[in-house]
Every structure is written in C-alpha cells, then in structure tokens.
C-alpha atoms as a PDB file:
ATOM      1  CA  UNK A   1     -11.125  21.496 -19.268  1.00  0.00           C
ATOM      2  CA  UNK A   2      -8.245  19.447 -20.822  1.00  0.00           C
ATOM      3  CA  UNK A   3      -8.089  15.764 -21.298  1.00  0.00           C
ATOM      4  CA  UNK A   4      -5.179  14.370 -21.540  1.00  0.00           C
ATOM      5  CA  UNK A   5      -4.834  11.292 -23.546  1.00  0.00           C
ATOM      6  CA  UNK A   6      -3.627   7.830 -22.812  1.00  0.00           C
ATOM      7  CA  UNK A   7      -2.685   4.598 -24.318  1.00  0.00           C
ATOM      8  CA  UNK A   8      -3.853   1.606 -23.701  1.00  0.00           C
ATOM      9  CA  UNK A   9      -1.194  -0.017 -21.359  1.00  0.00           C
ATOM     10  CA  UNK A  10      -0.462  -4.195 -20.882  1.00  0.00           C
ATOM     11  CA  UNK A  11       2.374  -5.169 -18.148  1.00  0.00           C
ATOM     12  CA  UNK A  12       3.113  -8.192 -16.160  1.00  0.00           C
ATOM     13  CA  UNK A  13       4.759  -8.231 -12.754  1.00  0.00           C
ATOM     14  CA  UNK A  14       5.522 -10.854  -9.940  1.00  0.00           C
ATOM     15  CA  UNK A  15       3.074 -10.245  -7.127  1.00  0.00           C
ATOM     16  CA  UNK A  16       4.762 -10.753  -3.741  1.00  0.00           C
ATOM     17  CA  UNK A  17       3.964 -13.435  -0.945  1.00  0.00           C
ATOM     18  CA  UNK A  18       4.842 -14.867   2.355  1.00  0.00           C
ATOM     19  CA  UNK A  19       4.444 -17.921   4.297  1.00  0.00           C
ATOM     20  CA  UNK A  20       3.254 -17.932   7.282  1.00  0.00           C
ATOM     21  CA  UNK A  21       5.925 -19.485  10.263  1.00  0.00           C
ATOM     22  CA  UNK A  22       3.455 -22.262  10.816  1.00  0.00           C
ATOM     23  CA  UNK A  23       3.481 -23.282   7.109  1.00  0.00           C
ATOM     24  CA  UNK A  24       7.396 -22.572   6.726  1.00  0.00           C
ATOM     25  CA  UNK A  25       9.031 -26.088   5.765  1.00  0.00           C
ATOM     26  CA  UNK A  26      10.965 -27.100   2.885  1.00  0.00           C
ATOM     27  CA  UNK A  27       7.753 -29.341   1.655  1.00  0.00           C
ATOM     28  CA  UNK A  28       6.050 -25.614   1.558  1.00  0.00           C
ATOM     29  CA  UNK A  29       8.553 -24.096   0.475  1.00  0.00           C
ATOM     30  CA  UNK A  30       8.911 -26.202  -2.833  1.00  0.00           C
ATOM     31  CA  UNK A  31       5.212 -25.682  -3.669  1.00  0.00           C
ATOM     32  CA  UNK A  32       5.595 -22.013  -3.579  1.00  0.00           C
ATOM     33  CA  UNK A  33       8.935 -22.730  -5.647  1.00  0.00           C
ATOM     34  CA  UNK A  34       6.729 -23.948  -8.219  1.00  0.00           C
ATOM     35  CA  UNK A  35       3.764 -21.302  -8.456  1.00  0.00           C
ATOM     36  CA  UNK A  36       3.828 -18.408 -10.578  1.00  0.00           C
ATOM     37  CA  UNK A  37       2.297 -15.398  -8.975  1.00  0.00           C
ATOM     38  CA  UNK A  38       2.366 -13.150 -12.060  1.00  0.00           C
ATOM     39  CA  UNK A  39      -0.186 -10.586 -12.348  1.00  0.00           C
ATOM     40  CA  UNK A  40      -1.755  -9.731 -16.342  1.00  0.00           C
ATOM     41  CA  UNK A  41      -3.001  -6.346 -16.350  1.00  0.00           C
ATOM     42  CA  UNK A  42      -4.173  -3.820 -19.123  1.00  0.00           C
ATOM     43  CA  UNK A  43      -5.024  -0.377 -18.675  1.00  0.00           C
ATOM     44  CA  UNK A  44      -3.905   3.291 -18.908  1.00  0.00           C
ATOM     45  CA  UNK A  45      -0.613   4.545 -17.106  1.00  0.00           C
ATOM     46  CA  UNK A  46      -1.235   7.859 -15.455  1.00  0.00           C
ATOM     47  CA  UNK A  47       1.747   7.977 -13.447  1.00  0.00           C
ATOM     48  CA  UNK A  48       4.940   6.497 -13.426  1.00  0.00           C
ATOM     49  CA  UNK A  49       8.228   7.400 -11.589  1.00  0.00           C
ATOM     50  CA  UNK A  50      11.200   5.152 -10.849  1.00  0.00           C
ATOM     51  CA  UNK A  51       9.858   3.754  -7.880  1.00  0.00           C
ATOM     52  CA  UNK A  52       5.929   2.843  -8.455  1.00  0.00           C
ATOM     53  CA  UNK A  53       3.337   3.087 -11.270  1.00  0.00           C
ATOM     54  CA  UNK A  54      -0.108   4.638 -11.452  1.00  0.00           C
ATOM     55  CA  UNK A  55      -2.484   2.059 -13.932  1.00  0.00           C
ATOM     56  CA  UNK A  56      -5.994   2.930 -14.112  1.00  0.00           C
ATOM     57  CA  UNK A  57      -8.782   0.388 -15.653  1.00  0.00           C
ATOM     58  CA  UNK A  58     -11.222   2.907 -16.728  1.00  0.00           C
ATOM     59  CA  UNK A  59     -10.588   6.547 -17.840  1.00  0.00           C
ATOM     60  CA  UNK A  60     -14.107   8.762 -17.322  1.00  0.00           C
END
C-alpha cells in the first residue's frame, strides 16, 4: 500500500447565508452587514481543483 503524505493545511473562507423573505428589511439587512461569517479551519488538502477543495480533519 502507498501513503501519500500531506501537510497540515489552515484556510479561511466566507461561509454563505440568506435571509429569509420574512426577515428581509433594511434593519436585517444591516445586522447581517455587520457579521462576519468566516470559517477557521485546519487540516489536510486531499483534493483541490479550480472550482472546490477536498480538506480532511483526520488522516487514518
């Protein structure tokens, strides 16, 4: 068998959201303005192409 060896891996990326139409005012809409919805992960890339990545959290 071969293993193939990572490294460790850290990225940050905006997560996406939506407001539901009942919620969908400008008063909501300024308090999403203001959140961060970043996402602080660490682990091994396995996969990447131009349009997505593979990141696993535990290699067995």
């Amino acid at each position: 068998m071969i293993i193939k060896k990572y490294s460790p891996t850290y990225i940050e990326w905006e997560d996406v959201y939506s407001i539901p139409d009942e919620l969908h005012t400008e008063e909501m809409n300024g308090i999403f303005a203001d959140e961060s919805f970043t996402v602080l992960q660490a682990g091994f890339i396995i996969k990447e192409t131009d349009s997505f990545i593979v990141l696993a959290n535990q290699l067995n």
